[in-house]
Protein backbone atom coordinates (compact mmCIF):
# COMPACT_ATOMS: atom_id res chain seq x y z
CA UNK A 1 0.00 0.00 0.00
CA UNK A 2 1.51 3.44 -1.24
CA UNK A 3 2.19 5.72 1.69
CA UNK A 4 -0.16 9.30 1.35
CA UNK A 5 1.56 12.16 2.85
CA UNK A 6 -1.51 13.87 4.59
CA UNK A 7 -1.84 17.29 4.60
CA UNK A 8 -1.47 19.43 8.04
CA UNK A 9 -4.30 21.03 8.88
CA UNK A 10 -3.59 22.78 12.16
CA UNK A 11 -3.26 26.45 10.70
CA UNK A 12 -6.23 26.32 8.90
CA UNK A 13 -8.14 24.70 12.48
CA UNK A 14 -6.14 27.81 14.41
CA UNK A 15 -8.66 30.05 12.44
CA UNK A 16 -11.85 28.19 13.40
CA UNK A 17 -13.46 28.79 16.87
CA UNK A 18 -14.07 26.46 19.44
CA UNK A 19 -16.86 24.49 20.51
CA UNK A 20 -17.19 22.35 23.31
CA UNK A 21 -19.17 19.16 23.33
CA UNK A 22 -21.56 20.13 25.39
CA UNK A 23 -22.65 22.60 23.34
CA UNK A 24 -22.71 20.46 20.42
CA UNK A 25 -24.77 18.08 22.19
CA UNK A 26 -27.52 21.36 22.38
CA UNK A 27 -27.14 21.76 18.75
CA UNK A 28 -30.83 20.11 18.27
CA UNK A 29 -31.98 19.20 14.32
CA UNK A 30 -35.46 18.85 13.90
CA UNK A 31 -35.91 18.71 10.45
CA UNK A 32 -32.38 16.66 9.87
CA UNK A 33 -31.27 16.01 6.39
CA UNK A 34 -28.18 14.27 6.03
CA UNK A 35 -25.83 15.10 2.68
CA UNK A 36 -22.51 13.57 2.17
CA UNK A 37 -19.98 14.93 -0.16
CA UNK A 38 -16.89 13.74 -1.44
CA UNK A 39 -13.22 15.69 -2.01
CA UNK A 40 -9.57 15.75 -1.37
CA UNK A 41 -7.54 16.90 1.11
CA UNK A 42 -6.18 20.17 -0.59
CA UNK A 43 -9.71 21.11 -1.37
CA UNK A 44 -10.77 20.78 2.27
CA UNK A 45 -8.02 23.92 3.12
CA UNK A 46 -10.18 25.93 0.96
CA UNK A 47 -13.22 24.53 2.68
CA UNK A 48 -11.85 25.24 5.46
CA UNK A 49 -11.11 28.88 5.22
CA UNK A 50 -14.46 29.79 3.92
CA UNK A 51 -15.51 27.82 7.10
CA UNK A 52 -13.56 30.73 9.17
CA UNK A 53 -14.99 33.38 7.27
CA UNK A 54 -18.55 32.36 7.54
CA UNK A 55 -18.14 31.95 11.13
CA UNK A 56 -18.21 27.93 11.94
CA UNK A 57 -16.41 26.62 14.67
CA UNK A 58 -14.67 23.62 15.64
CA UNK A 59 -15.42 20.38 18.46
CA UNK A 60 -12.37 20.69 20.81
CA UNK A 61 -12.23 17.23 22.58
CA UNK A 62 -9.03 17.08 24.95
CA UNK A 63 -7.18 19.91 23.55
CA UNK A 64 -7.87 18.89 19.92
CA UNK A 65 -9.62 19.87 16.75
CA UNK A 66 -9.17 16.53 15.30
CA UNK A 67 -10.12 13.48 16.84
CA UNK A 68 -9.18 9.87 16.25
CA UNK A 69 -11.99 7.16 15.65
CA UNK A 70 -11.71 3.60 15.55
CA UNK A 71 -14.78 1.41 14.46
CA UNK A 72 -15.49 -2.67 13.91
CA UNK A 73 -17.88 -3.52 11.79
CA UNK A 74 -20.47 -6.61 12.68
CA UNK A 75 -22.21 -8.69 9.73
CA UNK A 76 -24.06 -12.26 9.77
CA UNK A 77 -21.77 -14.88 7.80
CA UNK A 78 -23.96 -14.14 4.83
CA UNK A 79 -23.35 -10.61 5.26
CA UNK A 80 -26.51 -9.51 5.20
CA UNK A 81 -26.12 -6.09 6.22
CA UNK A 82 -23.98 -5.10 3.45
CA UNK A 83 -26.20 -6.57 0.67
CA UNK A 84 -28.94 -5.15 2.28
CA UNK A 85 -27.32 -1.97 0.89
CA UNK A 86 -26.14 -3.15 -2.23
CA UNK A 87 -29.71 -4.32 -3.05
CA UNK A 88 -31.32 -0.86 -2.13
CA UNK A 89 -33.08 -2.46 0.56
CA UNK A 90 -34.42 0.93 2.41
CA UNK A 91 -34.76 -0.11 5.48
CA UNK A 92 -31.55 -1.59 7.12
CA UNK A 93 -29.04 -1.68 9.42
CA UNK A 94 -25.61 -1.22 10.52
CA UNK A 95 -24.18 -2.63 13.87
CA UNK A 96 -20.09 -1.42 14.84
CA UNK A 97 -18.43 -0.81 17.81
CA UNK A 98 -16.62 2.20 17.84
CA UNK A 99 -13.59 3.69 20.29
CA UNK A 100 -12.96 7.77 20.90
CA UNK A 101 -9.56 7.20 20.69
CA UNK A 102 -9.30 11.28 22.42
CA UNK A 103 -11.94 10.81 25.13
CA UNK A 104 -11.36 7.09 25.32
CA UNK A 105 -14.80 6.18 25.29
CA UNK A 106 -16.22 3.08 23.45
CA UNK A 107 -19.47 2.44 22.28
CA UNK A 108 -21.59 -0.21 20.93
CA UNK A 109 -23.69 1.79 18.01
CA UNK A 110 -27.12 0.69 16.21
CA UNK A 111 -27.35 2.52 12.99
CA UNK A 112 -31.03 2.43 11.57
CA UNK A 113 -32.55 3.53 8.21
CA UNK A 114 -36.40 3.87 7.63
CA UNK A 115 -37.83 4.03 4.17
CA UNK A 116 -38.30 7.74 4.59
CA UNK A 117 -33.87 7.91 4.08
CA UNK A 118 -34.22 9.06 8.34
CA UNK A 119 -31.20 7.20 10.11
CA UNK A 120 -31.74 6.78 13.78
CA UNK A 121 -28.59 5.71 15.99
CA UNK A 122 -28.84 3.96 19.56
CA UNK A 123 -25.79 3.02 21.44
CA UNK A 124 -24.23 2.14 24.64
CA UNK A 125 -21.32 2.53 26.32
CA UNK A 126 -18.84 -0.47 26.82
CA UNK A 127 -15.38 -1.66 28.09
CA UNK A 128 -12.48 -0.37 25.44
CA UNK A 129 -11.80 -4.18 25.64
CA UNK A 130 -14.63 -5.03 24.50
CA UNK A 131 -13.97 -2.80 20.55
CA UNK A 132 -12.80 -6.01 18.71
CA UNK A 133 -15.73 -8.16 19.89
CA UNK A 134 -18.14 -7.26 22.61
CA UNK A 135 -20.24 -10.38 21.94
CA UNK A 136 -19.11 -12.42 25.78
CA UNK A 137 -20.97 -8.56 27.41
CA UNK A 138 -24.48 -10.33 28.44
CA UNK A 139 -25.92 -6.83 29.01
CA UNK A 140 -24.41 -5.89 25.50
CA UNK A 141 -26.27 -8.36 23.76
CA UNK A 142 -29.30 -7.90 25.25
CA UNK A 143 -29.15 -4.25 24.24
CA UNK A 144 -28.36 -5.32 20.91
CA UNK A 145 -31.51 -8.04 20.64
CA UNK A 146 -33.43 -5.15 22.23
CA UNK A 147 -32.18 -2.50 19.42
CA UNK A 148 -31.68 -4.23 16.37
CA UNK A 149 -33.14 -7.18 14.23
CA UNK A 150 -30.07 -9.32 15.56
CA UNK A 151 -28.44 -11.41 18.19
CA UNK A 152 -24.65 -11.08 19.05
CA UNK A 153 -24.19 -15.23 17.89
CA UNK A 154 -25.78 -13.86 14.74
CA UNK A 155 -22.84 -11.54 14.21
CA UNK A 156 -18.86 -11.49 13.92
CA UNK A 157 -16.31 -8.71 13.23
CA UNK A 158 -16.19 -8.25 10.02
CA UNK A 159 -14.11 -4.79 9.14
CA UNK A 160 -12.10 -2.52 11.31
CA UNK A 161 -11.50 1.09 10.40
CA UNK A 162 -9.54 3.57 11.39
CA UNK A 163 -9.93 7.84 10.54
CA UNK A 164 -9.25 10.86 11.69
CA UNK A 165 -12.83 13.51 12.61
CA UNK A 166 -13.39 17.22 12.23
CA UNK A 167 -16.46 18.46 13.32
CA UNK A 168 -17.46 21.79 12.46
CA UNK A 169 -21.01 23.63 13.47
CA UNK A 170 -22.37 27.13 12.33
CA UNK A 171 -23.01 30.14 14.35
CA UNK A 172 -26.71 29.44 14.29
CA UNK A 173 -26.29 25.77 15.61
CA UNK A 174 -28.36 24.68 12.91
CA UNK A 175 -26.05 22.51 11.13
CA UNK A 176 -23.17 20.07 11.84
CA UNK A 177 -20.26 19.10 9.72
CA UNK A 178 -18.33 16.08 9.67
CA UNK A 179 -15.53 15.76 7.55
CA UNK A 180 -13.56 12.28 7.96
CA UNK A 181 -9.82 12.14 6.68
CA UNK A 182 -7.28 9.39 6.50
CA UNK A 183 -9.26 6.75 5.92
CA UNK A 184 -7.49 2.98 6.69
CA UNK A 185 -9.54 -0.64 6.70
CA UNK A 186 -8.92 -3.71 7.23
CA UNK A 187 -10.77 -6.99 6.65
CA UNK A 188 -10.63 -9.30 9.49
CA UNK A 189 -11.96 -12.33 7.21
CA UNK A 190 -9.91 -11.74 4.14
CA UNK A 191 -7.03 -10.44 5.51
CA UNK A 192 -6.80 -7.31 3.14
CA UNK A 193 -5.67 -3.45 3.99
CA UNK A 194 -6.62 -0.54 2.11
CA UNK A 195 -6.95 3.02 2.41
CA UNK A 196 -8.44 6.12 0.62
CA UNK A 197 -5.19 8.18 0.70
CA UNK A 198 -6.26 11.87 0.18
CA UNK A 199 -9.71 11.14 0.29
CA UNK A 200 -12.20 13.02 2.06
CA UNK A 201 -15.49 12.09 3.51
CA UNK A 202 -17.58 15.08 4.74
CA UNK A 203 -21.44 14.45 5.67
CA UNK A 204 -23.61 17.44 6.66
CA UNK A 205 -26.84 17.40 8.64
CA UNK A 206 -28.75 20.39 8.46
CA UNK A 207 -32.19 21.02 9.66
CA UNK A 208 -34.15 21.13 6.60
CA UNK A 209 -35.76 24.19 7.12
CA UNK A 210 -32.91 26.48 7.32
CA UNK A 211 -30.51 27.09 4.16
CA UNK A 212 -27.25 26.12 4.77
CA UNK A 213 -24.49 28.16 4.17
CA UNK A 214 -22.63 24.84 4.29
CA UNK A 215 -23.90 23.59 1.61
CA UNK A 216 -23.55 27.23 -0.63
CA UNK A 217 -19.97 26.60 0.47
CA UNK A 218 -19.15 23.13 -0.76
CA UNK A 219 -21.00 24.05 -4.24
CA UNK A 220 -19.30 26.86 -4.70
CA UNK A 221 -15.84 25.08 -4.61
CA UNK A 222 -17.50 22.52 -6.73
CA UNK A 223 -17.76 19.95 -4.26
CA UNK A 224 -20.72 17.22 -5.07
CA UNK A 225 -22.96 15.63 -3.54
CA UNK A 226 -22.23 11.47 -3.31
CA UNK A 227 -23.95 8.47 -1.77
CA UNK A 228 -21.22 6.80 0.07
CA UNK A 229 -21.14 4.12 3.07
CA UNK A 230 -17.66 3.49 4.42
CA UNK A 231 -18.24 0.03 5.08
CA UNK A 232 -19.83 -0.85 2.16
CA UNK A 233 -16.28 1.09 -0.07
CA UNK A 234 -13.97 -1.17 2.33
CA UNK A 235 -16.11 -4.47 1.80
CA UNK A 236 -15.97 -3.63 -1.86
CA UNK A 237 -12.20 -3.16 -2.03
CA UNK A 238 -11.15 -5.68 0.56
CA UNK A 239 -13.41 -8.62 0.17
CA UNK A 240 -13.38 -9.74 -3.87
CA UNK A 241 -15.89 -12.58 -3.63
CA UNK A 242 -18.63 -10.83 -2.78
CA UNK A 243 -21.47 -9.29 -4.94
CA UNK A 244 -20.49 -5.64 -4.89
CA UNK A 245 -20.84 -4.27 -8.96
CA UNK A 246 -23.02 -1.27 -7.24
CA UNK A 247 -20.42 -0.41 -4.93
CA UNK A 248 -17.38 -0.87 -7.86
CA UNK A 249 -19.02 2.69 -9.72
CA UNK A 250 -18.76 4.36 -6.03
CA UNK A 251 -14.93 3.45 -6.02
CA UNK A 252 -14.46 4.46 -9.42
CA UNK A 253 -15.58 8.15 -8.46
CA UNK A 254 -13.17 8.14 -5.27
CA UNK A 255 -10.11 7.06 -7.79
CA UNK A 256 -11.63 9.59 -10.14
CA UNK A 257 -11.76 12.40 -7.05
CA UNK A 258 -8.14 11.96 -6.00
CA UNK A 259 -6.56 11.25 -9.25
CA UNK A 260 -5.15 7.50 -8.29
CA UNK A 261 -5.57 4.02 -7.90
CA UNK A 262 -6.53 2.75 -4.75
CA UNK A 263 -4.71 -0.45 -3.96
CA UNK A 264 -5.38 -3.15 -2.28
CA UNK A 265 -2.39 -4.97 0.32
């Protein structure tokens, strides 16, 4: 795998105000769309300036403007998540553990999606031992069985994956900003690494009602809209066995974005 020299982006954060994350847990969406769009890295210093100028400001979480995220990804043996996807199922699920590598809190997360394109996510908190496989937690499963359409000897680890998290949020605390950078994965059943290099993952949620100057922003510096699932990218690259020809257009656009091959190890 071809090392990516990632770009600093601690000048450009210097010029973005802080917010703590108790006042992004206030920041209250009633309306929520969700929009993810897709660029590089050196197009996400221009984002972020117009950021500064507009007014956003940035999640501090122990000091830091960028945060460290590690998730593992649960499927049956048929993986019946991901196809679930792949087939345009509407209503599905994801289930993933994930660790705040900066707060060093770990989670077990239920992601759900109604017909209506709403996602819903319940979680609960668990031991950071339990990241790679929480499934001997009693309580955990029951939350799970509770939460979700499945039981933890249902599920397995399938994917682990590994990014860095800005999180920006307008003066009006109408809108949030994610925007996910060096992006790593590796498949626990196949044994495969990959990584997006200089790709960038940024999802807004706005409240519908309001117009986002967000979203003016990101247009403006030609930045499209793009239906992405980072599981379902790493599946596609790291597993080659499994039906994924919906998925192989969506990687396609992310070589296309960042000008190179992505390659499998």
């Amino acid at each position: 795998m071809p090392e990516t020299n990632h770009i600093d982006f601690s000048r450009a954060l210097a010029e973005l105000g802080p917010v703590t994350l108790e006042e992004m847990d206030g920041v209250k969406l009633l309306s929520r769309i969700d929009t993810k769009y897709l660029t590089t890295e050196e197009a996400l210093l221009d984002v972020l300036e117009d950021a500064a100028r507009a007014g956003y400001r940035a999640l501090v979480v122990e000091g830091k403007k960028i945060s460290r995220y590690t998730s593992v990804y649960y499927d049956t043996a048929g993986l019946r998540m991901f196809l679930d996807h792949h087939n345009r199922r509407l209503v599905r699920q994801k289930v993933r553990t994930r660790t705040y590598v900066e707060s060093g809190q770990t989670f077990l997360e239920i992601k759900r999606k109604n017909n209506h394109g709403r996602t819903k996510k319940k979680r609960m908190e668990i031991p950071a031992g339990e990241l790679m496989d929480f499934r001997a937690d009693k309580t955990a499963c029951d939350y799970l069985a509770a939460k979700s359409w499945f039981t933890g000897d249902q599920l397995s680890p399938v994917l682990d994956t590994r990014f860095r998290r800005i999180t920006l949020v307008n003066p009006d605390m109408t809108e949030r900003l994610t925007i996910d950078t060096c992006l790593e994965f590796t498949n626990f059943r196949t044994g495969h690494e990959t990584s997006l290099q200089d790709a960038v993952i940024i999802e807004l949620k706005q409240d519908g009602r309001i117009q986002s100057r967000m979203k003016a922003i990101l247009l403006g510096r030609r930045i499209k809209p793009v239906r992405v699932s980072k599981y379902c990218i790493a599946e596609t690259l790291t597993d080659p066995s499994i039906k994924s020809n919906r998925f192989k257009v969506k990687v396609r656009t992310i070589e296309k974005t960042i000008g190179n091959k992505l390659v499998i190890k």
